[in-house]
N, C-alpha and C. Protein backbone atom coordinates (compact mmCIF):
# COMPACT_ATOMS: atom_id res chain seq x y z
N UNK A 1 36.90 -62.31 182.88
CA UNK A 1 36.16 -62.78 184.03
C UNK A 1 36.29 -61.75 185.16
N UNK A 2 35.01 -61.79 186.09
CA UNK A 2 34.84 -60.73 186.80
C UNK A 2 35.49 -61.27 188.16
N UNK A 3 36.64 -60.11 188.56
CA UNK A 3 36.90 -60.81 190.32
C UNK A 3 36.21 -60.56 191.20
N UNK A 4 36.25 -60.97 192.50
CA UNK A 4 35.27 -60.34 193.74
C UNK A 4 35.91 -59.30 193.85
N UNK A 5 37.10 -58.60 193.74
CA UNK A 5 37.17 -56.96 194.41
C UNK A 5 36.83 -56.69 193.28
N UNK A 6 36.56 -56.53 191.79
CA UNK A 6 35.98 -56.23 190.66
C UNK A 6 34.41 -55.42 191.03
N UNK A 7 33.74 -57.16 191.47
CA UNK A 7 32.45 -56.59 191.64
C UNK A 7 32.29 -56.25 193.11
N UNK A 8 33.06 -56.44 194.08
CA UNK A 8 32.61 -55.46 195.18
C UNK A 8 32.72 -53.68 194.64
N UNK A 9 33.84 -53.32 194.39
CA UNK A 9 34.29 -52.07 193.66
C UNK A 9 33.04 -51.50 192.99
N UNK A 10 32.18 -52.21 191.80
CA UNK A 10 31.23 -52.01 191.33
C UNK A 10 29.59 -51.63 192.67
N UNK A 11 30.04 -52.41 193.27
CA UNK A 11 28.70 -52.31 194.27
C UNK A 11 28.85 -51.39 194.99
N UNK A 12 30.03 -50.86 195.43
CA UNK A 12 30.25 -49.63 196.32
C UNK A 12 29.62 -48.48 195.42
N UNK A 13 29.87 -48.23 194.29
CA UNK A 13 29.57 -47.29 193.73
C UNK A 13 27.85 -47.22 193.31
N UNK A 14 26.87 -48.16 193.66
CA UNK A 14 25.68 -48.37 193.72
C UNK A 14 25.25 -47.49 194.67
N UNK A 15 23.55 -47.14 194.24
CA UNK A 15 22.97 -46.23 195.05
C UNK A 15 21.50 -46.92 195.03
N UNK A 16 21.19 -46.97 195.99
CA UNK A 16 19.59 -47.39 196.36
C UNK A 16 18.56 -46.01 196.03
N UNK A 17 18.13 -46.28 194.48
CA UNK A 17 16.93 -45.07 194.44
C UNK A 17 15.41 -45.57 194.25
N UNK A 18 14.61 -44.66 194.71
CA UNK A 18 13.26 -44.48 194.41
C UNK A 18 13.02 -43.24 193.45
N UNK A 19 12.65 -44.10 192.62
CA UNK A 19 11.99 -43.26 191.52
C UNK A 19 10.91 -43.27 191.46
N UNK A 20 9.79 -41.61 190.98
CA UNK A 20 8.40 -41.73 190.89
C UNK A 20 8.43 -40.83 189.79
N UNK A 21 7.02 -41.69 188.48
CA UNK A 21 7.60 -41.30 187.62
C UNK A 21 5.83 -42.12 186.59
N UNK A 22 5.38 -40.75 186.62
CA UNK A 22 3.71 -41.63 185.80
C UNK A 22 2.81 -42.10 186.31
N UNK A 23 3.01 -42.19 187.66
CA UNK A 23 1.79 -42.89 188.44
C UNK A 23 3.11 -44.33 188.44
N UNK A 24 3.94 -43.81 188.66
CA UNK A 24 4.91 -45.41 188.83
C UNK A 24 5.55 -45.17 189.84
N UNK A 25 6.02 -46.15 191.02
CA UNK A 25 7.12 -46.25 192.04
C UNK A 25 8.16 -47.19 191.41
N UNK A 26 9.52 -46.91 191.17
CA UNK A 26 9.86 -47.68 190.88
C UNK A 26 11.64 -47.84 191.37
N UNK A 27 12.25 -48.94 192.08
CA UNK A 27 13.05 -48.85 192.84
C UNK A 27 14.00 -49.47 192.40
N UNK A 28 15.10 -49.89 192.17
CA UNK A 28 16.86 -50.24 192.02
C UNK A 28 17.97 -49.53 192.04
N UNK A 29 18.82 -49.53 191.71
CA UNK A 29 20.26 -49.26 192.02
C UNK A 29 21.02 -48.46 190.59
N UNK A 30 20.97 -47.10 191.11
CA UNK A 30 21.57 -46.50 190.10
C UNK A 30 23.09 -46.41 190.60
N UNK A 31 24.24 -46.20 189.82
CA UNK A 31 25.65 -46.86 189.59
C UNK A 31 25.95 -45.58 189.46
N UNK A 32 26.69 -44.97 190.40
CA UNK A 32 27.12 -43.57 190.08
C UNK A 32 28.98 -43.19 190.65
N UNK A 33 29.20 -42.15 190.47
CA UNK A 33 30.62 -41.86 190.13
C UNK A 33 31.30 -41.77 191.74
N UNK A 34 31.61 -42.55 192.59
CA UNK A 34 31.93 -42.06 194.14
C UNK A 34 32.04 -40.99 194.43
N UNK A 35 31.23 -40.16 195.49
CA UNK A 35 31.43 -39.03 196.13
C UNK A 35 30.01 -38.10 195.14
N UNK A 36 29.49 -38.65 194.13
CA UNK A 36 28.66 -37.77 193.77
C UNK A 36 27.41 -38.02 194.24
N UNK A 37 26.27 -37.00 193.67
CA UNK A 37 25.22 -36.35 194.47
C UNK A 37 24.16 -37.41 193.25
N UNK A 38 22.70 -37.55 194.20
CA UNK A 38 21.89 -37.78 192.95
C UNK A 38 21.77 -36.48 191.97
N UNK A 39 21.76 -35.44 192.40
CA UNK A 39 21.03 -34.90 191.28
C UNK A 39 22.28 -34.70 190.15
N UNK A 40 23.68 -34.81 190.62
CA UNK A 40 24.65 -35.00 189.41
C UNK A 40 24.27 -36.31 188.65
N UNK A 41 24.06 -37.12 189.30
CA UNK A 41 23.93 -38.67 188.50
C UNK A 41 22.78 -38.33 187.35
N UNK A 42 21.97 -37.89 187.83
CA UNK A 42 20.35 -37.44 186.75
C UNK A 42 20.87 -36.43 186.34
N UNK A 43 21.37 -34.89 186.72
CA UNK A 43 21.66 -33.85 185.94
C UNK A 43 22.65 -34.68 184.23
N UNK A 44 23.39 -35.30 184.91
CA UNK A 44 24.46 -35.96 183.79
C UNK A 44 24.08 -37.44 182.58
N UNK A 45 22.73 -37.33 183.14
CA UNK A 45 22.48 -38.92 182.44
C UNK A 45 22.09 -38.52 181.00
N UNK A 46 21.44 -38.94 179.81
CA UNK A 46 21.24 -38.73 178.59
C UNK A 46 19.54 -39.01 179.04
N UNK A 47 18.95 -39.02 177.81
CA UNK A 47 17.71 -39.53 178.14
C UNK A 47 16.78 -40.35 178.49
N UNK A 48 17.62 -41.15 179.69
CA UNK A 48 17.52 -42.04 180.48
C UNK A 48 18.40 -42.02 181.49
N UNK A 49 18.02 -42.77 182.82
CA UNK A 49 18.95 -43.13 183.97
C UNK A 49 18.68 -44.75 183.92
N UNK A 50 19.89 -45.06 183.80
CA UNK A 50 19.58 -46.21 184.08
C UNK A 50 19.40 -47.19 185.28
N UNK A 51 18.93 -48.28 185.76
CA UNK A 51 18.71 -48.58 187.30
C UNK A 51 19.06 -50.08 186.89
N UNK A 52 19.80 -51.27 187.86
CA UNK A 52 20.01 -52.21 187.92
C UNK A 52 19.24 -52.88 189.10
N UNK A 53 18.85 -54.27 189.06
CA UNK A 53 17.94 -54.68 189.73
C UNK A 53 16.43 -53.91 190.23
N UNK A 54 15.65 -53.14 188.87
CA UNK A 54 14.70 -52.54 189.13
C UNK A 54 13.31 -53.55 189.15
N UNK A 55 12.72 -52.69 190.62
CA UNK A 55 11.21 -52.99 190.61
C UNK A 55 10.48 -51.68 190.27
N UNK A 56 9.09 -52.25 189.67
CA UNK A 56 7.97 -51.24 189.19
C UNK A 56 7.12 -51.72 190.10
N UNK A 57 6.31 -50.37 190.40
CA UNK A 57 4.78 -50.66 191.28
C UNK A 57 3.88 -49.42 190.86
N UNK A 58 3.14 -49.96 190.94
CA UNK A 58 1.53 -48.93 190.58
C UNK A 58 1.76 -47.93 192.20
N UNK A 59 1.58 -46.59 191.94
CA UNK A 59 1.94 -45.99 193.40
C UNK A 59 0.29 -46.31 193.88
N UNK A 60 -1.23 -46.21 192.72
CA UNK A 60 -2.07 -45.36 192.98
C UNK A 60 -2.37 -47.09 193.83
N UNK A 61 -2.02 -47.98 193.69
CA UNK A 61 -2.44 -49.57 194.34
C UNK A 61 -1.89 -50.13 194.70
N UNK A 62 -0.07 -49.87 194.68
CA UNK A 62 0.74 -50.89 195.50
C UNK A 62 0.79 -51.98 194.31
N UNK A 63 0.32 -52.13 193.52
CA UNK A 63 0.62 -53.54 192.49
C UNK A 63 1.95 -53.62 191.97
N UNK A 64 2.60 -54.48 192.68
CA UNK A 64 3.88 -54.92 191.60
C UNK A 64 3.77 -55.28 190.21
N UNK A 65 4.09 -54.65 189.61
CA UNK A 65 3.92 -55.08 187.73
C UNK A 65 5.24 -55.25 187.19
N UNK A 66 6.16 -55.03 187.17
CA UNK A 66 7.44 -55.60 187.13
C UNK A 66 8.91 -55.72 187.39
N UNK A 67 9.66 -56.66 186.97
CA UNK A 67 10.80 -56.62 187.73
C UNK A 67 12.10 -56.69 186.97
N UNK A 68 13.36 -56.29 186.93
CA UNK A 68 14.15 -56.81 185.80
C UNK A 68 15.49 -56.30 186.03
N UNK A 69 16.14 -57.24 185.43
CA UNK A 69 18.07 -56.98 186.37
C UNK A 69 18.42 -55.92 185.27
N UNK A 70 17.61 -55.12 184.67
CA UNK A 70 18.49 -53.57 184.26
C UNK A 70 17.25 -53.02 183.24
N UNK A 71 16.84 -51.51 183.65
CA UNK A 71 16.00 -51.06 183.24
C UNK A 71 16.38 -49.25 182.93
N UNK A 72 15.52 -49.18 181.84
CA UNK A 72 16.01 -47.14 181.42
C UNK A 72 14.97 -46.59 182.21
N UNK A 73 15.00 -45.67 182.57
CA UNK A 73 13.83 -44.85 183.24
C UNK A 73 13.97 -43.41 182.16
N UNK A 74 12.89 -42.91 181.73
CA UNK A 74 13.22 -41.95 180.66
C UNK A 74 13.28 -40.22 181.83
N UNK A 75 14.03 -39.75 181.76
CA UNK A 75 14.42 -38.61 182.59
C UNK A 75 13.29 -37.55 182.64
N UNK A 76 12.72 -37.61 181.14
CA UNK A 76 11.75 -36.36 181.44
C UNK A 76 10.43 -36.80 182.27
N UNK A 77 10.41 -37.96 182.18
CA UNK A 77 8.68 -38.65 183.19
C UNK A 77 9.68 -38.49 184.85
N UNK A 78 10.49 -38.32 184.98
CA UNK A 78 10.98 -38.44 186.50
C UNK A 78 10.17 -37.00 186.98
N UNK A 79 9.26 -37.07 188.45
CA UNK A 79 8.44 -36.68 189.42
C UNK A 79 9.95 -36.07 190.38
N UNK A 80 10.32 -37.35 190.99
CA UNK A 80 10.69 -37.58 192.37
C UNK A 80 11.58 -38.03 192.16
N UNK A 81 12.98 -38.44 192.81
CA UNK A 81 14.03 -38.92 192.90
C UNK A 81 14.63 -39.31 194.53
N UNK A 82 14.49 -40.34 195.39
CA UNK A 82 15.17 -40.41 196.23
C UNK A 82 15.73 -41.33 196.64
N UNK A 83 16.66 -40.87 197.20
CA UNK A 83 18.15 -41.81 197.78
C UNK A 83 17.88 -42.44 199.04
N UNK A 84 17.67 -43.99 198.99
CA UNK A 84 17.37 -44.46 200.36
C UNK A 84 19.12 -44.50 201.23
């Protein structure tokens, strides 16, 4: 069972990204190593990054198309990468 300093600990190490990626915006929380950089988090990922609590949106319309408490983003479609 998970404690609250467990999952606070876990949340500190969360990062608020925007990803663009296909004609996609797509935004949640990549989980990275304290003190590191995005582009270590993506330089180091496999062929995917993964994102927790991700949303998808159409960039070219603003349409939300979907939503989901943990999603892969495949590294080579990544455009853009930024750290809110």
């Amino acid at each position: 069972m998970e404690t609250s300093g467990e999952r606070m600990a876990a949340e500190d190490h969360r990062k608020k990204l925007t990803i663009f990626a296909n004609g996609f915006r797509i935004k949640g929380h990549g989980h990275m190593v304290p003190g590191s950089r995005v582009t270590d988090y993506a330089n180091d990922s496999s062929a995917f990054i993964a994102l927790t609590d991700a949303e998808v949106w159409e960039t070219e319309t603003g349409r939300k198309l979907a939503s989901a408490p943990f999603m892969n983003v495949g590294r080579d479609s990544i455009e853009i990468i930024i750290p809110e």
